[in-house]
Protein backbone atom coordinates (compact mmCIF):
# COMPACT_ATOMS: atom_id res chain seq x y z
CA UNK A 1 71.79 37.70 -3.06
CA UNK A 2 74.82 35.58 -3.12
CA UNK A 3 77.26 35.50 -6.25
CA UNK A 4 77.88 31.53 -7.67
CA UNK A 5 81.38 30.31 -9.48
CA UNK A 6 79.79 30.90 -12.53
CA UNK A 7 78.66 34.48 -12.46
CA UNK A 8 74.71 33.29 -11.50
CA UNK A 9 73.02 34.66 -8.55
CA UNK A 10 72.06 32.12 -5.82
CA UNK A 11 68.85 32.69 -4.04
CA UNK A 12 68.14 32.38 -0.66
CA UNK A 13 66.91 28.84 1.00
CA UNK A 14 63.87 30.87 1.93
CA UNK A 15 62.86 31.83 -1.99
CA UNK A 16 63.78 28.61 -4.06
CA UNK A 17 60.72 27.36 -6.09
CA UNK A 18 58.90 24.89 -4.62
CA UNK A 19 60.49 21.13 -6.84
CA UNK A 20 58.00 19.71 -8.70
CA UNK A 21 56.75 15.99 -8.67
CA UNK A 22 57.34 14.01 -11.50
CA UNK A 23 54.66 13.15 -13.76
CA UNK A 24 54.35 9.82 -14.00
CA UNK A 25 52.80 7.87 -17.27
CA UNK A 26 49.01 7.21 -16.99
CA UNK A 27 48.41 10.06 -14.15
CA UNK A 28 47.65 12.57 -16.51
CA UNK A 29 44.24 14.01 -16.61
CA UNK A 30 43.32 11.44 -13.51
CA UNK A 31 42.05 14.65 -12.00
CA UNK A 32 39.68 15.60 -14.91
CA UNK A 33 38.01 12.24 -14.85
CA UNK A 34 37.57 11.93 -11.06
CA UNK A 35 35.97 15.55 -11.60
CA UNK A 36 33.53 13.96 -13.88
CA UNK A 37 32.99 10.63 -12.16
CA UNK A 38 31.73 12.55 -9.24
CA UNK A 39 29.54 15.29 -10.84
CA UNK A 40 27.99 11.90 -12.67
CA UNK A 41 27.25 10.60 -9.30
CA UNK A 42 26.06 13.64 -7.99
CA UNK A 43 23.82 13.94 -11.20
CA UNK A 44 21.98 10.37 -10.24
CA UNK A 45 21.53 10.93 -7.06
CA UNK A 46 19.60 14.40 -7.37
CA UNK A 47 17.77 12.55 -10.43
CA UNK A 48 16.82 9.56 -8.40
CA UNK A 49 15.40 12.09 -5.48
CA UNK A 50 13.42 14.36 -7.97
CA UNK A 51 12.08 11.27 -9.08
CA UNK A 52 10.97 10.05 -5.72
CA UNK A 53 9.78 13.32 -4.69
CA UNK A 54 7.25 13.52 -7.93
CA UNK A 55 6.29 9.91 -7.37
CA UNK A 56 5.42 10.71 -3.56
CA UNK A 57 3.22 14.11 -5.26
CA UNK A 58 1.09 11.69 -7.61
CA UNK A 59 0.22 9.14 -4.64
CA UNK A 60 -0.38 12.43 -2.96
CA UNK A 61 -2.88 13.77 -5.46
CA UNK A 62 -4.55 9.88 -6.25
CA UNK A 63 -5.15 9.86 -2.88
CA UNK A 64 -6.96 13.08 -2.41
CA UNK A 65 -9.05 12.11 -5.63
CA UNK A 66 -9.79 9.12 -3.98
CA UNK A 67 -11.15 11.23 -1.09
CA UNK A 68 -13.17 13.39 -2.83
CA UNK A 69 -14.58 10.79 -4.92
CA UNK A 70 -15.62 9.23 -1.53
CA UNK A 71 -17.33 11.92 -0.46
CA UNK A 72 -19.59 12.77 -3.50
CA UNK A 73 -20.57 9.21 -2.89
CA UNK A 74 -21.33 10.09 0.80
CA UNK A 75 -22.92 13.43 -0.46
CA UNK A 76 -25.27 11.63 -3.34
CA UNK A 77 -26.20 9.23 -0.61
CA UNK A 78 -27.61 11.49 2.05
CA UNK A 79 -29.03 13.54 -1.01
CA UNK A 80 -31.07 10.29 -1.77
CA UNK A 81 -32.14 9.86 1.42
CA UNK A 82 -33.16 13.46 2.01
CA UNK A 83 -35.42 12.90 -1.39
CA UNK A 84 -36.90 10.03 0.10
CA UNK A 85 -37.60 11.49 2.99
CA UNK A 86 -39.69 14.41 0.92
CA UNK A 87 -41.42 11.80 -1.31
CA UNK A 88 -41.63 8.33 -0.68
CA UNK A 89 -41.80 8.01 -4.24
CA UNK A 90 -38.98 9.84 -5.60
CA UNK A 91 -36.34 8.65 -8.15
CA UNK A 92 -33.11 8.13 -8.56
CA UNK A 93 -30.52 10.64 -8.80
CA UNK A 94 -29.31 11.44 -12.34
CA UNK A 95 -26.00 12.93 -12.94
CA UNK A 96 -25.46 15.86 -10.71
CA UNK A 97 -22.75 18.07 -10.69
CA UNK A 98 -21.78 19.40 -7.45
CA UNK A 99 -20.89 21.75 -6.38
CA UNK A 100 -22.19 23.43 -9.64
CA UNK A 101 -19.58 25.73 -9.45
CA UNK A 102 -16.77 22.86 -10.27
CA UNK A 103 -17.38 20.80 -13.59
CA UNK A 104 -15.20 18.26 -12.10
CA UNK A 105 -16.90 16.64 -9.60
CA UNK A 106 -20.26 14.44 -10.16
CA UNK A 107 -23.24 12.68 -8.56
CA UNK A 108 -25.40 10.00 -9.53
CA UNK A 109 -27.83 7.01 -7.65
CA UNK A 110 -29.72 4.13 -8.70
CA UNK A 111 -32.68 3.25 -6.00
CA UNK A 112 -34.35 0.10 -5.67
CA UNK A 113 -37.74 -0.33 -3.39
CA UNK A 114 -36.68 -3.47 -1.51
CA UNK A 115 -39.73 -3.94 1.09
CA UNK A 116 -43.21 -2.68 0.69
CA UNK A 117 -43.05 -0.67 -2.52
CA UNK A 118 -46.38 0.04 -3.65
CA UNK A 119 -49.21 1.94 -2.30
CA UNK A 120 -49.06 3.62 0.74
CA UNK A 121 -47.25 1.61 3.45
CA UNK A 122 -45.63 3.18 7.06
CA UNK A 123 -42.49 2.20 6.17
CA UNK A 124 -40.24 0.90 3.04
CA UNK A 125 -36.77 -0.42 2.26
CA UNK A 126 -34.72 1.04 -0.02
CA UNK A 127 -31.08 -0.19 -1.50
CA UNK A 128 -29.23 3.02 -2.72
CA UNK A 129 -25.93 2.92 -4.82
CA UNK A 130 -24.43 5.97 -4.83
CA UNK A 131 -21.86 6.69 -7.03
CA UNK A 132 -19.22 10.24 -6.80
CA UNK A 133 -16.76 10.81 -9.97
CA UNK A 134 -13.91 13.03 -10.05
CA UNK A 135 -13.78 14.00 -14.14
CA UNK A 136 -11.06 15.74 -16.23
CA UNK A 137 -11.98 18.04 -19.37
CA UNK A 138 -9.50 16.91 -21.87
CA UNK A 139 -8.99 19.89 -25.18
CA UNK A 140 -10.81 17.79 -27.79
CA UNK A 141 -14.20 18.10 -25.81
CA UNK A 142 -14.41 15.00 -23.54
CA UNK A 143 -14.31 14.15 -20.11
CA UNK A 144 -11.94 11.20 -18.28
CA UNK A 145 -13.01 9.61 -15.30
CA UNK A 146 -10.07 10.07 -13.20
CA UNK A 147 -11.59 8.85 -9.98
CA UNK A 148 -14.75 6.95 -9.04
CA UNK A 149 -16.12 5.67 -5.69
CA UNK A 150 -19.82 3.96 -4.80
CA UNK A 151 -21.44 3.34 -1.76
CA UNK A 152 -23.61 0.61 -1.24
CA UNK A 153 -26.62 1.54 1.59
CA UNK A 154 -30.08 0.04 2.92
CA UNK A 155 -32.05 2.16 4.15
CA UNK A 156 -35.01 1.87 6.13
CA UNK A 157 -37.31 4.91 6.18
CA UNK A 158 -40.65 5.08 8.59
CA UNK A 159 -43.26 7.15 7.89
CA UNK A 160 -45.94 9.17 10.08
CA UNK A 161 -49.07 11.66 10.02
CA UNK A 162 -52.70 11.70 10.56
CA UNK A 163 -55.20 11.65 7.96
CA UNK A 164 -55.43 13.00 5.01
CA UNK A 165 -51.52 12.64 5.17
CA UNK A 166 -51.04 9.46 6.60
CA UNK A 167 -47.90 8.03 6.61
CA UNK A 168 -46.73 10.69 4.77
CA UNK A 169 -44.21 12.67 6.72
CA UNK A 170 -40.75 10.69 7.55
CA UNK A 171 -40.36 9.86 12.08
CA UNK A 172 -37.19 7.48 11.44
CA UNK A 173 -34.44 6.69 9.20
CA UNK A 174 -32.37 3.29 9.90
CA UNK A 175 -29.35 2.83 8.10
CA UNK A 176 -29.23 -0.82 7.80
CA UNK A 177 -26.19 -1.49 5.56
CA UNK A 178 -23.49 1.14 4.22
CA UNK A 179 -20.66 -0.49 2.62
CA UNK A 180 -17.83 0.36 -0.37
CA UNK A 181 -18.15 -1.46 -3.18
CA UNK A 182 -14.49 -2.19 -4.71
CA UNK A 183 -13.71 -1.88 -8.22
């Protein structure tokens, strides 16, 4: 340490304080609200991708419902066609859940004999809509349709056998038509 005039130590060059920078008016708390500013920013930006990213998990989800749906309409239309197949004079398909395990996901046809529809003919026409559902059970007891999909088909079914049971045994099925029908 060195002695001053005035009875004061003097400290080294080496262990002065560091001088401070004048504050200037205005500058203070700059620093807090830059702080904020950014974690604001930061804020929107994660909000706006959590948004996105549950928006992309919906379309997701409608889109497998929209599969599924397609499929129990695919499912009640080869169902149809195996009944006609059995018995040329079978009915539609009511309601059907399926698989019966899962009360969510439904069945149904309407059937209309387009080409020789009475008595016993070798061969008949049929026009099948086929309609799958994918349902919700909502707490008060009821169901919403969440998802539905039909299937439009012609079918053509030929029939064989020998008497007594002539024509009575299916040889050929002939898809004519399958088409969507949009909602």
């Amino acid at each position: 340490m060195l002695s001053s005039r005035r009875g004061r130590t003097a400290r080294r060059p080496d262990t002065l304080p560091p001088r401070r920078r004048p504050v200037r008016r205005g500058e203070r708390g700059v620093a807090l609200i830059m702080a904020i500013v950014v974690v604001l920013i930061l804020a929107l930006l994660t909000a706006g991708i959590a948004w996105m990213a549950m928006a992309e998990l919906e379309m997701g989800r409608l889109t497998r419902l929209d599969a599924v749906a397609q499929y129990l309409a695919q499912a009640a239309t080869e169902h149809q066609v195996y009944l006609l197949k059995r018995d040329k004079n079978a009915g539609a398909i009511p309601y059907m859940n399926y698989p019966s395990s899962d009360p969510d996901k439904w069945y149904l046809t309407s059937l209309i004999c387009l080409l020789n529809c009475t008595g016993n003919p070798s061969s008949r026409r049929w026009s099948i809509s086929a309609t799958g559902e994918i349902r919700q059970y909502n707490p008060d007891g009821t169901w919403t349709v969440l998802q539905t999909r039909t299937i439009l088909t012609e079918v053509d079914i030929t029939y064989d056998g020998v008497a007594p049971d002539l024509y009575r045994y299916p040889q050929e099925v002939t898809i004519r038509r399958w088409e969507e029908a949009l909602p």
